[in-house]
PDB file of N, CA and C in Angstrom:
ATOM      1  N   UNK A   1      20.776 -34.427  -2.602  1.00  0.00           N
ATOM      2  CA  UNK A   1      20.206 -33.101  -2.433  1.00  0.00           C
ATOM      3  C   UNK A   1      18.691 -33.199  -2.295  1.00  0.00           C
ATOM      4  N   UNK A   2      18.224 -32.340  -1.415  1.00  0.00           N
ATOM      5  CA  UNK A   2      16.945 -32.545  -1.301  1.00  0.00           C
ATOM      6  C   UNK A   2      16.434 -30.855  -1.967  1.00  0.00           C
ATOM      7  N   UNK A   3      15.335 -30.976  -2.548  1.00  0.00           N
ATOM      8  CA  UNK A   3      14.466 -29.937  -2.911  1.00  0.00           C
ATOM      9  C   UNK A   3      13.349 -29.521  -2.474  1.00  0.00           C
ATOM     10  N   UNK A   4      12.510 -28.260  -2.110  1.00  0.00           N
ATOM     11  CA  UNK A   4      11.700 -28.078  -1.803  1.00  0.00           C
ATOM     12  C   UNK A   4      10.898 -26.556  -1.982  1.00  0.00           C
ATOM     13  N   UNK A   5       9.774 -26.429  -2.654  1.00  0.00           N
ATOM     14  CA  UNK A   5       8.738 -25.218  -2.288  1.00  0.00           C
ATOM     15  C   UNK A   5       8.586 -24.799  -0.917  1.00  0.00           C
ATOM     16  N   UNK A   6       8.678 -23.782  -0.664  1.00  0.00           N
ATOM     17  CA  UNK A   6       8.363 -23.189   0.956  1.00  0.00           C
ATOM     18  C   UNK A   6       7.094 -22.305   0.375  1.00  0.00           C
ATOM     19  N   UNK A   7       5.907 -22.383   0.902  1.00  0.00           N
ATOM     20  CA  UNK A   7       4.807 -21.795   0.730  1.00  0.00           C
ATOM     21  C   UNK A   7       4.788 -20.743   2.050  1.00  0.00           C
ATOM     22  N   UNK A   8       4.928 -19.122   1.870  1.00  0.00           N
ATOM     23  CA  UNK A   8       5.012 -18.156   2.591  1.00  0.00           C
ATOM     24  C   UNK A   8       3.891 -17.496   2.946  1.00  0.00           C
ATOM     25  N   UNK A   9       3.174 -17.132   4.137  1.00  0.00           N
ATOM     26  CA  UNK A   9       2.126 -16.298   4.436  1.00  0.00           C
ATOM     27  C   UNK A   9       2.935 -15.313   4.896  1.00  0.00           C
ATOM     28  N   UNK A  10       2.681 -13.774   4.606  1.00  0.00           N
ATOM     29  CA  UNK A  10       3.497 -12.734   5.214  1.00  0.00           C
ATOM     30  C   UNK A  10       2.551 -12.067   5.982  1.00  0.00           C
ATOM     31  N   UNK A  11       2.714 -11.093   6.486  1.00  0.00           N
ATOM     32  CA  UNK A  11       1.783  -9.785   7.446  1.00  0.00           C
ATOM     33  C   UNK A  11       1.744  -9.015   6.045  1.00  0.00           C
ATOM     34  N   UNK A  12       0.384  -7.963   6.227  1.00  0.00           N
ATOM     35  CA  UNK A  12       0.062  -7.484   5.151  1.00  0.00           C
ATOM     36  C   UNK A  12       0.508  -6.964   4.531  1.00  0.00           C
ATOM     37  N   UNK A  13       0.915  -6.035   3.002  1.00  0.00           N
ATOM     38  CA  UNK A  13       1.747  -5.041   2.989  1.00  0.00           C
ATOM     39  C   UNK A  13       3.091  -5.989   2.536  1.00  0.00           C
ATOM     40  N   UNK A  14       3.847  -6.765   3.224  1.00  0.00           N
ATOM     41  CA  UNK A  14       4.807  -7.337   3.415  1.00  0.00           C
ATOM     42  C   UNK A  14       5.734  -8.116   2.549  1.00  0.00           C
ATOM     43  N   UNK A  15       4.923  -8.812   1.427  1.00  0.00           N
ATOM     44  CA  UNK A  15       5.482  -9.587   0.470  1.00  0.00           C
ATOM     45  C   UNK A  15       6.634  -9.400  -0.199  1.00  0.00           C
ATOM     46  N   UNK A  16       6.526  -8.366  -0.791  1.00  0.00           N
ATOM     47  CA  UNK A  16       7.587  -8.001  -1.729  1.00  0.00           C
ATOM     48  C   UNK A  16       9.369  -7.497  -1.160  1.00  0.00           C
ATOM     49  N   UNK A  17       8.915  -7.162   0.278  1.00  0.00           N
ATOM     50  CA  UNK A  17      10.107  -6.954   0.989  1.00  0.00           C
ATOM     51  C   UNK A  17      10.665  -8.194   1.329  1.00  0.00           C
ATOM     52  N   UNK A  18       9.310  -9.319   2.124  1.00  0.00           N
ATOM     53  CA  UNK A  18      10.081 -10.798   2.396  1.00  0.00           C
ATOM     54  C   UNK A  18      10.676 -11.449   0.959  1.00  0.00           C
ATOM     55  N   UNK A  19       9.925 -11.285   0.295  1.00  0.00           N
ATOM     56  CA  UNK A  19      10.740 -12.117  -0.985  1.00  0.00           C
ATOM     57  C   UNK A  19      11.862 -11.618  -1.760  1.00  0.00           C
ATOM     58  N   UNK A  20      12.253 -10.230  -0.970  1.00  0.00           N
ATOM     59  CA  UNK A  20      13.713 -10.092  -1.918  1.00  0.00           C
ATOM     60  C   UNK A  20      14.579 -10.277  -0.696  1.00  0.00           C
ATOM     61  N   UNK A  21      14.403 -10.300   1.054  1.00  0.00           N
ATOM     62  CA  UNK A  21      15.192 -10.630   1.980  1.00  0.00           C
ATOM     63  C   UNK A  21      15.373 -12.209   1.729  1.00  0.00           C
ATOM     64  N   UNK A  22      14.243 -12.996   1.355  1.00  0.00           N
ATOM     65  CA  UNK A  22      14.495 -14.587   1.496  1.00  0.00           C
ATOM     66  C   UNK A  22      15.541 -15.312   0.078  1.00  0.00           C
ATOM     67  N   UNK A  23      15.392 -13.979  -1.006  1.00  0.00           N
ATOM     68  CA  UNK A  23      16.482 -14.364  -2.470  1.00  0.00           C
ATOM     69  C   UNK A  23      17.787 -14.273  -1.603  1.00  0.00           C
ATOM     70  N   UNK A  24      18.043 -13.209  -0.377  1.00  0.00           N
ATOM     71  CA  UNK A  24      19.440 -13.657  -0.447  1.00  0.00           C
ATOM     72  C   UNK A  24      19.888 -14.502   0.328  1.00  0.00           C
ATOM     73  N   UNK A  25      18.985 -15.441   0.979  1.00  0.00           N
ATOM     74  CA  UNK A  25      19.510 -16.030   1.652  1.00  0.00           C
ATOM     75  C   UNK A  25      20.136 -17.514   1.095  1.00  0.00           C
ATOM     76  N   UNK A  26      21.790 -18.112   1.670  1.00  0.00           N
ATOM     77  CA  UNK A  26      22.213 -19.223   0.880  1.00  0.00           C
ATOM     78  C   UNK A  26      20.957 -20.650   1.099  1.00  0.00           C
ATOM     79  N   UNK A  27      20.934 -21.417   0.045  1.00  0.00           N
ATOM     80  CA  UNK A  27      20.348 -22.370  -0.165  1.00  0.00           C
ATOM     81  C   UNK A  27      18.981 -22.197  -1.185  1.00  0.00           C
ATOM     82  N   UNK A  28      18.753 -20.763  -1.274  1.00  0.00           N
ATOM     83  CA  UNK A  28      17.517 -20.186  -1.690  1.00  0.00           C
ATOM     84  C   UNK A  28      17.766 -20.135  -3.161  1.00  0.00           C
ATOM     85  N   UNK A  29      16.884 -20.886  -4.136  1.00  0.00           N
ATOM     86  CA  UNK A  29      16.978 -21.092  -5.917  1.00  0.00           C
ATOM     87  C   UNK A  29      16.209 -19.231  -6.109  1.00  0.00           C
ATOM     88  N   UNK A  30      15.313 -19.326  -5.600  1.00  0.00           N
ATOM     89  CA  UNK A  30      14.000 -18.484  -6.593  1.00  0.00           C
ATOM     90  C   UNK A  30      13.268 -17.865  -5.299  1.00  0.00           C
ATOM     91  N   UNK A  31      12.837 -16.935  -4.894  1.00  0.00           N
ATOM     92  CA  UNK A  31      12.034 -16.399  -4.120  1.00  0.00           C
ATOM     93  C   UNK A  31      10.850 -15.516  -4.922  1.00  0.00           C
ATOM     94  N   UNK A  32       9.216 -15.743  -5.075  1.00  0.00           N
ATOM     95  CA  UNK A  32       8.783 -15.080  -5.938  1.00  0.00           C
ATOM     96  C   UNK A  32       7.527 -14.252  -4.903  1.00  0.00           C
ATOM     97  N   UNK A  33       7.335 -12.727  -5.042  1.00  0.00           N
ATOM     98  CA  UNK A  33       5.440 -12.561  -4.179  1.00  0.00           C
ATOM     99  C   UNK A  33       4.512 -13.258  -5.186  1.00  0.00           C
ATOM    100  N   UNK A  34       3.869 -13.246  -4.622  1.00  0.00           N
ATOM    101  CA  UNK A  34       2.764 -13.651  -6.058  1.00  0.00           C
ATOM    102  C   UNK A  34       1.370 -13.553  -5.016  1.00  0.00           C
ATOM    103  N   UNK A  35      -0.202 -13.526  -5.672  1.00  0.00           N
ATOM    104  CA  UNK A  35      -1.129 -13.275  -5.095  1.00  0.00           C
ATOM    105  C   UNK A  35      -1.468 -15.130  -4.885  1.00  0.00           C
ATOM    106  N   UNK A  36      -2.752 -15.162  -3.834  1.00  0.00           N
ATOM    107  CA  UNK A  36      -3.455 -15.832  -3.804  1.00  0.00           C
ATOM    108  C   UNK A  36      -3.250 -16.454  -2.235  1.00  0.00           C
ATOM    109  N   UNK A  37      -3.747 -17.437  -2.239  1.00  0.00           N
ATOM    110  CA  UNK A  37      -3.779 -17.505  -0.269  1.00  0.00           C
ATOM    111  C   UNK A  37      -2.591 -17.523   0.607  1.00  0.00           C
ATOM    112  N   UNK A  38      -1.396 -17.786  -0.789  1.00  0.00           N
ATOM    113  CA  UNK A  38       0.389 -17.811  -0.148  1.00  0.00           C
ATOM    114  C   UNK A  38       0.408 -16.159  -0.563  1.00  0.00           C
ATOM    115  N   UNK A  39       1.830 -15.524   0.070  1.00  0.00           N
ATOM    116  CA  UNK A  39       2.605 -14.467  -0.491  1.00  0.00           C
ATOM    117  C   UNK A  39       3.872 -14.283  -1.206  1.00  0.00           C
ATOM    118  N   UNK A  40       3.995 -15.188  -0.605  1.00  0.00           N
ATOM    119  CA  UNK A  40       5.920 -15.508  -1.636  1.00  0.00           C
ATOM    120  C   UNK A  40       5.899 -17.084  -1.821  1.00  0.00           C
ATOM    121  N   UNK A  41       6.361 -17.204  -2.826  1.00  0.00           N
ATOM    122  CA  UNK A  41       6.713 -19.191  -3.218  1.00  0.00           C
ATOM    123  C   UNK A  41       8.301 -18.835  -3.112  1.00  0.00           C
ATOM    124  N   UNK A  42       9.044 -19.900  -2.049  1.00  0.00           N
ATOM    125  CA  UNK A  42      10.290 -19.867  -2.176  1.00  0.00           C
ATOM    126  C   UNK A  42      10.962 -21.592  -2.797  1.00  0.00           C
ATOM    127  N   UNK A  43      11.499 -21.518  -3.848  1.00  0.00           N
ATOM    128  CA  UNK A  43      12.329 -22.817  -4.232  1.00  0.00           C
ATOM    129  C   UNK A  43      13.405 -22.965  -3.482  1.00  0.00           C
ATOM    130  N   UNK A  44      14.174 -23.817  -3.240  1.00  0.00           N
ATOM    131  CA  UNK A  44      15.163 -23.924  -1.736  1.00  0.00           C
ATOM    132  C   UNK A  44      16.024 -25.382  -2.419  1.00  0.00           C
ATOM    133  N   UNK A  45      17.193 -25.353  -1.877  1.00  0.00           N
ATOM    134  CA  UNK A  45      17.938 -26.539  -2.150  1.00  0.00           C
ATOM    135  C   UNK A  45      19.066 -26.746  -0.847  1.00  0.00           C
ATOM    136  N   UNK A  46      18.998 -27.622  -0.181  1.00  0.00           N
ATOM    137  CA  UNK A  46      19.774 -28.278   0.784  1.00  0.00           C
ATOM    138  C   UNK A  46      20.232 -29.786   0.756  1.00  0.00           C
ATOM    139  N   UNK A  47      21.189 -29.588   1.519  1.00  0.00           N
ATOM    140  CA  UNK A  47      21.756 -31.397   1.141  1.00  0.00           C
ATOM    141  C   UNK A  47      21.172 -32.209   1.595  1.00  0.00           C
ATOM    142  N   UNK A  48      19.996 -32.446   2.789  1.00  0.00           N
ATOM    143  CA  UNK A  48      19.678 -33.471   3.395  1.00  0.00           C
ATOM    144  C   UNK A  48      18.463 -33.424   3.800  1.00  0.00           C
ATOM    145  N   UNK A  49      17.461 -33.519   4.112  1.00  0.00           N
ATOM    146  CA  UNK A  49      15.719 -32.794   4.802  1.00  0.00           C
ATOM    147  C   UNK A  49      16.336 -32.091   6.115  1.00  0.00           C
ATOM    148  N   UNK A  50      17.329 -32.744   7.428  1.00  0.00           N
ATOM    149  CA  UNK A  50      17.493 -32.238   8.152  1.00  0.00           C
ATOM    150  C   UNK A  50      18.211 -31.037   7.911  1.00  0.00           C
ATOM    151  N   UNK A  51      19.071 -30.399   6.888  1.00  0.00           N
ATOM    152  CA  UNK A  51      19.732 -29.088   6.757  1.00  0.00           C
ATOM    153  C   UNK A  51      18.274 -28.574   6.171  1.00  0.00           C
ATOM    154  N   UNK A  52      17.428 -28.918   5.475  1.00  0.00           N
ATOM    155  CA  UNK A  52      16.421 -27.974   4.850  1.00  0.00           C
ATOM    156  C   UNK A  52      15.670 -27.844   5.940  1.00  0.00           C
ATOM    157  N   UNK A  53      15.209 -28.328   7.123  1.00  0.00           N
ATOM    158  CA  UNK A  53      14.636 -27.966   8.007  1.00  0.00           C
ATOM    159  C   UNK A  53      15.175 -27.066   8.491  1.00  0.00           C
ATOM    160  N   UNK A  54      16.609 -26.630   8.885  1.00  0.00           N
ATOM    161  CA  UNK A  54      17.412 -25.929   9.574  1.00  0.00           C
ATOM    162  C   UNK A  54      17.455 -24.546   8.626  1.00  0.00           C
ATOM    163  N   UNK A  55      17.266 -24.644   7.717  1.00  0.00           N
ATOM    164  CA  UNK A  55      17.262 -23.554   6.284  1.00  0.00           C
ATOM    165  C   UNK A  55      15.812 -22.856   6.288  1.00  0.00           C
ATOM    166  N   UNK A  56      14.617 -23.578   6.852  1.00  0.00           N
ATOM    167  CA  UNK A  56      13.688 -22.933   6.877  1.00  0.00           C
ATOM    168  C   UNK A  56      13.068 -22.460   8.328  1.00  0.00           C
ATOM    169  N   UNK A  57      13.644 -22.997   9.708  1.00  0.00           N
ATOM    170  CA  UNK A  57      13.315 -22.765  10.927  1.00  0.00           C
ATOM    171  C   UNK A  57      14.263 -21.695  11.202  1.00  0.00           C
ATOM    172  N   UNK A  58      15.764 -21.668  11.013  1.00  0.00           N
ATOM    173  CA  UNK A  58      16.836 -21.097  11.329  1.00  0.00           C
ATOM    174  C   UNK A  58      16.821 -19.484  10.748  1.00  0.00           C
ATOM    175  N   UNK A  59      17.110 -20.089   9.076  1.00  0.00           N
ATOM    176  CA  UNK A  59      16.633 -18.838   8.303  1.00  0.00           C
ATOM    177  C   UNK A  59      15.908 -17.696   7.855  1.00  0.00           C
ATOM    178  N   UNK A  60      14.864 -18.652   6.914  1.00  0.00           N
ATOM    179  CA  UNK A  60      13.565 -17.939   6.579  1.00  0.00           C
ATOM    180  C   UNK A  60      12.286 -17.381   7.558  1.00  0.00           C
ATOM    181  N   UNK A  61      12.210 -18.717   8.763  1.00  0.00           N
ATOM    182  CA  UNK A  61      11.088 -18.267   9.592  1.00  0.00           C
ATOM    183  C   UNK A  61      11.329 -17.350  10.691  1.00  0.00           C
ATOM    184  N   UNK A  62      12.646 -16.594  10.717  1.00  0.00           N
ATOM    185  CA  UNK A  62      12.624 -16.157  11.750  1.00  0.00           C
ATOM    186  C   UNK A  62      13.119 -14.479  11.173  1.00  0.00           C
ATOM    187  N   UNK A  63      12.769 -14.019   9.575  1.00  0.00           N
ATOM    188  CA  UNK A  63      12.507 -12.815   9.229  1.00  0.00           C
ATOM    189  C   UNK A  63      11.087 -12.395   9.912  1.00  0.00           C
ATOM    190  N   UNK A  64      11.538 -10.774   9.858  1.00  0.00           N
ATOM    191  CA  UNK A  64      10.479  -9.852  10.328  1.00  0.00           C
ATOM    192  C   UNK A  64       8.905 -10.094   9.164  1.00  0.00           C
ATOM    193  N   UNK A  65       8.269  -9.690   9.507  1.00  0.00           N
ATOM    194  CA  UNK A  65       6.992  -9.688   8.320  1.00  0.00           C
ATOM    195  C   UNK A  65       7.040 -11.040   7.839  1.00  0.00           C
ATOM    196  N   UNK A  66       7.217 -12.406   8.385  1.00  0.00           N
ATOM    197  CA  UNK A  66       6.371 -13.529   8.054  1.00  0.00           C
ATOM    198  C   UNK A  66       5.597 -14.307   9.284  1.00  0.00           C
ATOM    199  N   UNK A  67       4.776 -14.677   8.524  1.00  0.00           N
ATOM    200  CA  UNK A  67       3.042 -15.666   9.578  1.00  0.00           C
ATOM    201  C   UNK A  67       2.972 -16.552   9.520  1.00  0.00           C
ATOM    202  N   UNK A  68       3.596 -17.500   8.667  1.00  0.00           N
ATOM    203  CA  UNK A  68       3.748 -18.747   8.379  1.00  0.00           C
ATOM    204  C   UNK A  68       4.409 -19.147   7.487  1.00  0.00           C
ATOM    205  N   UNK A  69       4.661 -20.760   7.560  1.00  0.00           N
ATOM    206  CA  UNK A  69       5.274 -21.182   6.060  1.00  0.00           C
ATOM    207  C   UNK A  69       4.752 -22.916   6.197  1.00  0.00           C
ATOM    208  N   UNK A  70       4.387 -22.804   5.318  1.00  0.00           N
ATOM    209  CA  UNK A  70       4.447 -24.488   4.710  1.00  0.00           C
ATOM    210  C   UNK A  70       5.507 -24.917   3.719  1.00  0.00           C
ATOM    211  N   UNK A  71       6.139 -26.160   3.929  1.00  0.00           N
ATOM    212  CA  UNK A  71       7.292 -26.403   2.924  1.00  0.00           C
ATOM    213  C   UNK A  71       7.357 -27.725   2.633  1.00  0.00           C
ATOM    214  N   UNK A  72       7.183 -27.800   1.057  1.00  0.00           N
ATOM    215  CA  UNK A  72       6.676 -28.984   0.172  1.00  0.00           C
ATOM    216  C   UNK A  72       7.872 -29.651  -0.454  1.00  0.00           C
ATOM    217  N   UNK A  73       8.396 -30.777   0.650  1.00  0.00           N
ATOM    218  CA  UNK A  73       9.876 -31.167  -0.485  1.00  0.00           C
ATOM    219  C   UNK A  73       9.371 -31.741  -1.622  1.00  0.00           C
ATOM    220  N   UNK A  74       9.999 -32.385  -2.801  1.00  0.00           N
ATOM    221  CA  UNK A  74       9.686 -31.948  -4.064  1.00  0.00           C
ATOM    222  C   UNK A  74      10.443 -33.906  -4.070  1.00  0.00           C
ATOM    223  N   UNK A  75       9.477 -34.392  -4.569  1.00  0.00           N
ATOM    224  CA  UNK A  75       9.663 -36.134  -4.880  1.00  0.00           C
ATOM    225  C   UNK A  75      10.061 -36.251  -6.008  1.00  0.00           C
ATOM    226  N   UNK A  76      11.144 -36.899  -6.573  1.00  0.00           N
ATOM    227  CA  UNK A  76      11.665 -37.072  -7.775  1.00  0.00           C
ATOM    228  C   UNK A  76      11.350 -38.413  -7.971  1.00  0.00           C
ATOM    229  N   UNK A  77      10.385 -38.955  -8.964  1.00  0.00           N
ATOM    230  CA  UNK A  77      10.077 -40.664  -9.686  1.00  0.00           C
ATOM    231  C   UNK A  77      10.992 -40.515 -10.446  1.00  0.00           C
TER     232      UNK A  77
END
């Protein structure tokens, strides 16, 4: 299983609607708004990097009211 933070920029106004559309989507742990240069932090779980790519190009990036996303898979030592 692979894990990962998706760091969300939304259009203004916007946050709080993307982050309760991106909770329901499957693969999605945690969707939170929160302030500061992101708008929503999404936690995400997929089986492989290539399904989490497909989970965040397929899925998440192609809701209304988002500008970007950066997505931080999560390294387990």
């Amino acid at each position: 299983m692979v894990q990962a933070y998706i760091l969300v920029q939304t259009e203004v106004g916007q946050a709080a609607e993307v982050a309760e559309r991106i909770r329901g989507i499957e693969g999605v742990e945690t969707a939170h708004d929160v302030t500061g240069p992101y708008d929503v932090i999404v936690q995400a779980e997929a089986s492989d990097i290539d399904a989490l790519g497909a989970l965040v190009v397929a899925r998440i990036q192609r809701l209304d009211g988002i500008a970007r996303t950066l997505t931080c898979p999560i390294v387990n030592i």
